[in-house]
PDB file of N, CA and C in Angstrom:
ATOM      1  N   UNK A   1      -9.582 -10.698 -10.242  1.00  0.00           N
ATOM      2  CA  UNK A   1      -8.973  -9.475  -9.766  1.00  0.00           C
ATOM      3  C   UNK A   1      -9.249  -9.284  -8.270  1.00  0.00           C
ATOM      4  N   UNK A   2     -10.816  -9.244  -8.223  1.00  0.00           N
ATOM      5  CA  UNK A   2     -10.700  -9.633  -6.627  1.00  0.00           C
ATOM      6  C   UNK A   2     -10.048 -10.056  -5.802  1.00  0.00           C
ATOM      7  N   UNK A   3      -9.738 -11.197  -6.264  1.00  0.00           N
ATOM      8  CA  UNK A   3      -8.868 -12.721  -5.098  1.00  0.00           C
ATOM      9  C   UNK A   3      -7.489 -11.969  -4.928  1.00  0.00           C
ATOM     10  N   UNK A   4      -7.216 -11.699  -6.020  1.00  0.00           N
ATOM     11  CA  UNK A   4      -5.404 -10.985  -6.355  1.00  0.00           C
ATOM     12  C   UNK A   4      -5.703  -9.845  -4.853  1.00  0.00           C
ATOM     13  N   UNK A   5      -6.369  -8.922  -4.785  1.00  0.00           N
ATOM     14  CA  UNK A   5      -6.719  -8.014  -4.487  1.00  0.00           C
ATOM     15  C   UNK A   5      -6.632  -8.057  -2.799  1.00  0.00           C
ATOM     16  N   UNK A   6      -7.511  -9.080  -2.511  1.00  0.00           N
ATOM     17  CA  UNK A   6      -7.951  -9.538  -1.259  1.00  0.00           C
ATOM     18  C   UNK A   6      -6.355 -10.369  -0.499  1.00  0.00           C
ATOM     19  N   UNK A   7      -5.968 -10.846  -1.564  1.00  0.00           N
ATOM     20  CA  UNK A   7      -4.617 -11.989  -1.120  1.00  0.00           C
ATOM     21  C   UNK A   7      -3.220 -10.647  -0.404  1.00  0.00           C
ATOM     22  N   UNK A   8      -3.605  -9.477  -1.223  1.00  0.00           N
ATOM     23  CA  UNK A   8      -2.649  -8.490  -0.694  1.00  0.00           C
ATOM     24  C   UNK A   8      -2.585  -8.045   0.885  1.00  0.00           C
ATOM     25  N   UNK A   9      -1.513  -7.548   1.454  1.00  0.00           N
ATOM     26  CA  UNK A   9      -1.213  -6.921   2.630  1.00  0.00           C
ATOM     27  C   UNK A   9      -2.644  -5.984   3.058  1.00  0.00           C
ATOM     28  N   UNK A  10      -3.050  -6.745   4.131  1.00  0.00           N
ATOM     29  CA  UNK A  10      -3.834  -5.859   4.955  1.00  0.00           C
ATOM     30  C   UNK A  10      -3.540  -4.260   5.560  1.00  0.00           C
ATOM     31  N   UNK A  11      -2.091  -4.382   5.788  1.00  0.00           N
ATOM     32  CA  UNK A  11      -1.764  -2.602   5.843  1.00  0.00           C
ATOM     33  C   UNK A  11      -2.238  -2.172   4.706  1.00  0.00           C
ATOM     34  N   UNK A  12      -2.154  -2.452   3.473  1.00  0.00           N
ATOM     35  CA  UNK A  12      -1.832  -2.242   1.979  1.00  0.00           C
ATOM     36  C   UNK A  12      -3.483  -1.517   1.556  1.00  0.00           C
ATOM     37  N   UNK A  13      -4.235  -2.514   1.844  1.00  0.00           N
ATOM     38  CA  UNK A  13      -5.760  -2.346   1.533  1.00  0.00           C
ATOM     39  C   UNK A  13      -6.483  -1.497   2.125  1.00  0.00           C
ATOM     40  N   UNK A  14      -5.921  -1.362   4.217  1.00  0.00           N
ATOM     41  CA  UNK A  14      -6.348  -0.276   4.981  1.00  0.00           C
ATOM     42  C   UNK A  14      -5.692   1.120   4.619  1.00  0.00           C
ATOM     43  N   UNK A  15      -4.909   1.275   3.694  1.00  0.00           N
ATOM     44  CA  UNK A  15      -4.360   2.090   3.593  1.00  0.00           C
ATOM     45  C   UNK A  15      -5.163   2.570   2.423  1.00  0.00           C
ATOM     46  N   UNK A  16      -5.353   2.124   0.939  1.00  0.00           N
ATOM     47  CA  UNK A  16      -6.203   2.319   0.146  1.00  0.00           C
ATOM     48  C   UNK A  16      -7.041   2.974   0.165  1.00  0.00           C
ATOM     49  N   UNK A  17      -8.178   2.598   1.416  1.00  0.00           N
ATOM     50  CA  UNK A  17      -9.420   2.271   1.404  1.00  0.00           C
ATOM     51  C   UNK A  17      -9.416   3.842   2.060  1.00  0.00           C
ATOM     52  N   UNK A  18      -8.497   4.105   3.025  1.00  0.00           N
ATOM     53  CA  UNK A  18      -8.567   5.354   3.662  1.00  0.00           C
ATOM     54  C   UNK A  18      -7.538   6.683   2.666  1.00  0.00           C
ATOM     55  N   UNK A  19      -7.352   6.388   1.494  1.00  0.00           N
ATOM     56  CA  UNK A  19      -7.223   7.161   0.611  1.00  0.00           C
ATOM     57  C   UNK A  19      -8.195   7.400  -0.077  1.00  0.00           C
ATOM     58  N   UNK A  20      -9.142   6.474  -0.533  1.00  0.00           N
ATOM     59  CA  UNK A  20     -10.493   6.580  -1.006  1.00  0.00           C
ATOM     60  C   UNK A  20     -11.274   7.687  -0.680  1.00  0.00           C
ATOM     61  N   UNK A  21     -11.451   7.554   0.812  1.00  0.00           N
ATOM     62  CA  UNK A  21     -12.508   7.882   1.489  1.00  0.00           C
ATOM     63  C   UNK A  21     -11.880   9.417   1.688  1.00  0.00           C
ATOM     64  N   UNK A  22     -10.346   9.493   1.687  1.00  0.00           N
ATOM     65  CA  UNK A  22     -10.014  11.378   1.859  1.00  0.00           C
ATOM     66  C   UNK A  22     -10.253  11.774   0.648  1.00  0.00           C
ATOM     67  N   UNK A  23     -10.338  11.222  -0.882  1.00  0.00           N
ATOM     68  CA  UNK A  23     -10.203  11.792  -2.437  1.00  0.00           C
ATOM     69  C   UNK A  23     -11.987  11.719  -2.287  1.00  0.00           C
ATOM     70  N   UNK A  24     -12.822  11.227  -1.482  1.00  0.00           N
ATOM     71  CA  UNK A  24     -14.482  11.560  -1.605  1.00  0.00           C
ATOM     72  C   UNK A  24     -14.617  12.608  -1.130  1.00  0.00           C
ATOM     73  N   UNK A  25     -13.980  12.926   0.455  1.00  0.00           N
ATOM     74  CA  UNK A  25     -14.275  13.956   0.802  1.00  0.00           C
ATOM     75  C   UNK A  25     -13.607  15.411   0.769  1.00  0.00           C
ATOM     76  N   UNK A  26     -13.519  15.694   1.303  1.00  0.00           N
ATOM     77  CA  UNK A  26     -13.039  17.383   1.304  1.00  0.00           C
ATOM     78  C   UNK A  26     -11.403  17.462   1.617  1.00  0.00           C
ATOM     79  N   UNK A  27     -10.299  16.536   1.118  1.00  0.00           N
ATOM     80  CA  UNK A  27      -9.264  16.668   1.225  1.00  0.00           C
ATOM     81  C   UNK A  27      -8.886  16.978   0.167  1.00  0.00           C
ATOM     82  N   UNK A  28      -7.848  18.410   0.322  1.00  0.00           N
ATOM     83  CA  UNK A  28      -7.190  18.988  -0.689  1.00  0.00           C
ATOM     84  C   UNK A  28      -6.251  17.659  -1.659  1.00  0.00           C
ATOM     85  N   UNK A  29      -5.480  18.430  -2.830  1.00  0.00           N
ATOM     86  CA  UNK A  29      -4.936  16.975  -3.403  1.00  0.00           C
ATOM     87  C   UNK A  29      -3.037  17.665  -2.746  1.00  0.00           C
ATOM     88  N   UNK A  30      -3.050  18.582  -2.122  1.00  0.00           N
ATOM     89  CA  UNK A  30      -1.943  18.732  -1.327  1.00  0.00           C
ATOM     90  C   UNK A  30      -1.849  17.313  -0.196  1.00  0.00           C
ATOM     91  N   UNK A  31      -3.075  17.703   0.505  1.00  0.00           N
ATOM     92  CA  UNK A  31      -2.753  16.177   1.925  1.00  0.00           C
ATOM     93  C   UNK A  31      -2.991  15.020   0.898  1.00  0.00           C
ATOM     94  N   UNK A  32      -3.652  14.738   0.239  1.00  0.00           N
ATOM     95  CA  UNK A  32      -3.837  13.327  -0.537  1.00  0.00           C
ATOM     96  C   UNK A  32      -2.343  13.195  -0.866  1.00  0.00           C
ATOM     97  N   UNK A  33      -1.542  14.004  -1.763  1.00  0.00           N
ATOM     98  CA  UNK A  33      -0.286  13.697  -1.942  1.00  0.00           C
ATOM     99  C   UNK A  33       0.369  13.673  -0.678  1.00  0.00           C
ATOM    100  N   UNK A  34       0.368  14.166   0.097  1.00  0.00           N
ATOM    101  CA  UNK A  34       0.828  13.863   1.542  1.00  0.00           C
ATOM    102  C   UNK A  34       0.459  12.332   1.899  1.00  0.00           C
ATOM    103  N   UNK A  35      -0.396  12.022   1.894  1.00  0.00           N
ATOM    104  CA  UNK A  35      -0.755  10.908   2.540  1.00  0.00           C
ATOM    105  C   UNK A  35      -0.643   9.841   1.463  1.00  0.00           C
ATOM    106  N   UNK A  36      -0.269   9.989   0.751  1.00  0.00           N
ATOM    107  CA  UNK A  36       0.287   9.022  -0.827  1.00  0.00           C
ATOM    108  C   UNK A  36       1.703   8.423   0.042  1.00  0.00           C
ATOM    109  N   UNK A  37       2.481   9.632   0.377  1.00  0.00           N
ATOM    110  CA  UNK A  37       3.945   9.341   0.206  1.00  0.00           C
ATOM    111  C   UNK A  37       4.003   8.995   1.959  1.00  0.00           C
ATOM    112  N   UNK A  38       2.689   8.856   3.260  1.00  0.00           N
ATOM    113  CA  UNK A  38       3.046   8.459   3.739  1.00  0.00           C
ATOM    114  C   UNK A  38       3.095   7.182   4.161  1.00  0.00           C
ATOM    115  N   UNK A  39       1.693   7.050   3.057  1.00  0.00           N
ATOM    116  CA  UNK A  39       1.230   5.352   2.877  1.00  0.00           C
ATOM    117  C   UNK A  39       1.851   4.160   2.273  1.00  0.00           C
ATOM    118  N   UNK A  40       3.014   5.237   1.390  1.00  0.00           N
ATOM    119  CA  UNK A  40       4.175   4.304   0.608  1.00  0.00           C
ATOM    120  C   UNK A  40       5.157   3.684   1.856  1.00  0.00           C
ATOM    121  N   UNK A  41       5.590   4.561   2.598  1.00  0.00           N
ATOM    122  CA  UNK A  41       6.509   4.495   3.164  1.00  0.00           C
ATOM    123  C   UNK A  41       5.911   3.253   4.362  1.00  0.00           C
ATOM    124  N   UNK A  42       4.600   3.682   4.882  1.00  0.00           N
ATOM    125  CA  UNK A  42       4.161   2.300   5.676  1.00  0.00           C
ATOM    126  C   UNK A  42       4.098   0.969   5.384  1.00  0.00           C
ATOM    127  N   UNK A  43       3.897   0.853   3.750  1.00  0.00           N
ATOM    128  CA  UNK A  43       3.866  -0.213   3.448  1.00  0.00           C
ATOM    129  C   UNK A  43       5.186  -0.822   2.690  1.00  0.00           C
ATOM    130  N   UNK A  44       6.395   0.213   2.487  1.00  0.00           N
ATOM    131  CA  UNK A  44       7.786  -0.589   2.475  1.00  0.00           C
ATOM    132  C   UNK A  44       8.272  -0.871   3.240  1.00  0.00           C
ATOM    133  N   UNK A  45       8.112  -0.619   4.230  1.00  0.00           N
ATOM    134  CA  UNK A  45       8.657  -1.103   5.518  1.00  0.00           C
ATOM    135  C   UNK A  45       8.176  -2.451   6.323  1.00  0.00           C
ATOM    136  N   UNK A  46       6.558  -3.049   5.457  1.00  0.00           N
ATOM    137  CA  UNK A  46       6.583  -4.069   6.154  1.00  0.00           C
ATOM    138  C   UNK A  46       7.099  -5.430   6.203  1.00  0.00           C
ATOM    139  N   UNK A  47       6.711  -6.249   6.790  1.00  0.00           N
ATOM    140  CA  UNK A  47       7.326  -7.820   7.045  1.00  0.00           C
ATOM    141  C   UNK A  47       6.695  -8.382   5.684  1.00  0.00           C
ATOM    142  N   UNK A  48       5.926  -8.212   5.190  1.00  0.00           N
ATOM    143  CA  UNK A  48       5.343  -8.743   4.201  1.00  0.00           C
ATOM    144  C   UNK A  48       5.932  -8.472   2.847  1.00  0.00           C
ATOM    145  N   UNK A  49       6.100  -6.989   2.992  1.00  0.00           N
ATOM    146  CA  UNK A  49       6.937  -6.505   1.757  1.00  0.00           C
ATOM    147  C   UNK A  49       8.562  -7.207   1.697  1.00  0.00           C
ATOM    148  N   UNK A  50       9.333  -7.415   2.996  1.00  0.00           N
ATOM    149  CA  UNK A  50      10.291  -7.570   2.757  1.00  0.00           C
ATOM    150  C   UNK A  50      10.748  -8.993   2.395  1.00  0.00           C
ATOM    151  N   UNK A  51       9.772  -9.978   3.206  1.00  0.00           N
ATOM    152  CA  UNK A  51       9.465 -11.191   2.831  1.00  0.00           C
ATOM    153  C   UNK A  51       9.497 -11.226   0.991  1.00  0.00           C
ATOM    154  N   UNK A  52       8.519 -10.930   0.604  1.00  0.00           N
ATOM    155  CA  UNK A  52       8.318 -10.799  -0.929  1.00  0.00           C
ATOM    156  C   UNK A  52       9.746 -10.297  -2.095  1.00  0.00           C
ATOM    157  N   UNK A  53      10.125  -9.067  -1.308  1.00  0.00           N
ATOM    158  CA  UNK A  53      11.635  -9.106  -1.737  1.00  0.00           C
ATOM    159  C   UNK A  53      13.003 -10.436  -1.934  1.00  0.00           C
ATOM    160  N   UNK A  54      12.995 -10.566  -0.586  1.00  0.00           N
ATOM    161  CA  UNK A  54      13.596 -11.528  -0.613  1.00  0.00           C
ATOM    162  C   UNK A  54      13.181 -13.093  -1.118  1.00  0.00           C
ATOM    163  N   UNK A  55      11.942 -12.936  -1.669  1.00  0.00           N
ATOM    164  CA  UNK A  55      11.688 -13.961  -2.521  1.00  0.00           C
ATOM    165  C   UNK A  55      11.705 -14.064  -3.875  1.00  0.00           C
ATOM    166  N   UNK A  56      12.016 -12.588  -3.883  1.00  0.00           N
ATOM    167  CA  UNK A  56      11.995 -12.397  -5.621  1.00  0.00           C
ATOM    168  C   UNK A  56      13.454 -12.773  -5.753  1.00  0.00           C
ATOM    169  N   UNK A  57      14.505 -11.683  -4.600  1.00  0.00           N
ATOM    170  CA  UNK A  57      15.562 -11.985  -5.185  1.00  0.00           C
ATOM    171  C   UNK A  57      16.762 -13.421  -5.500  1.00  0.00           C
ATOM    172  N   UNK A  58      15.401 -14.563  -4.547  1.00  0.00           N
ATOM    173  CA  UNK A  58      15.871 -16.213  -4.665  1.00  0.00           C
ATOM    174  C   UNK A  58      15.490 -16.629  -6.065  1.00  0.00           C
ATOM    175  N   UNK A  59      14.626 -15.995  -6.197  1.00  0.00           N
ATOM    176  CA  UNK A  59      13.992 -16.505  -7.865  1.00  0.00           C
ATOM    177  C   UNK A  59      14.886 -16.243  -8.432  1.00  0.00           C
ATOM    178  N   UNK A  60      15.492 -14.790  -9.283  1.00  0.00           N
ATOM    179  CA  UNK A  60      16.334 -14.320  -9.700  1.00  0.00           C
ATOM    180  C   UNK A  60      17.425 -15.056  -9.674  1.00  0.00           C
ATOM    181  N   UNK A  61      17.990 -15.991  -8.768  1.00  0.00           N
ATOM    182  CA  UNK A  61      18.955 -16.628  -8.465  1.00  0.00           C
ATOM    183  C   UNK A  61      19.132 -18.129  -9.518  1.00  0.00           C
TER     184      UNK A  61
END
């Protein structure tokens, strides 16, 4: 699970890790959901994600 884990998008994990650390501390679950939907959006947009898309949709093929 690790390896799986580690092999993922570095936006992906920095993004995580700093959701973590707002659900420890004193962030309402208003900004956590805020920062859910802005962390989604950073990480569909990347080169990595879209790469992966377009590899699924060759498989599919």
């Amino acid at each position: 699970m690790a390896e799986k884990i580690a092999g993922s998008a570095a936006i992906s994990l920095k993004l995580i890790k700093k959701g973590l650390q707002m659900a420890q501390g004193e962030a309402s679950l208003e900004a956590l959901m805020d920062f859910e939907v802005e962390a989604c959006l950073a990480c569909v947009s990347t080169k990595e994600r879209q790469q992966s898309l377009k590899e699924f949709e060759e498989r599919k093929k």
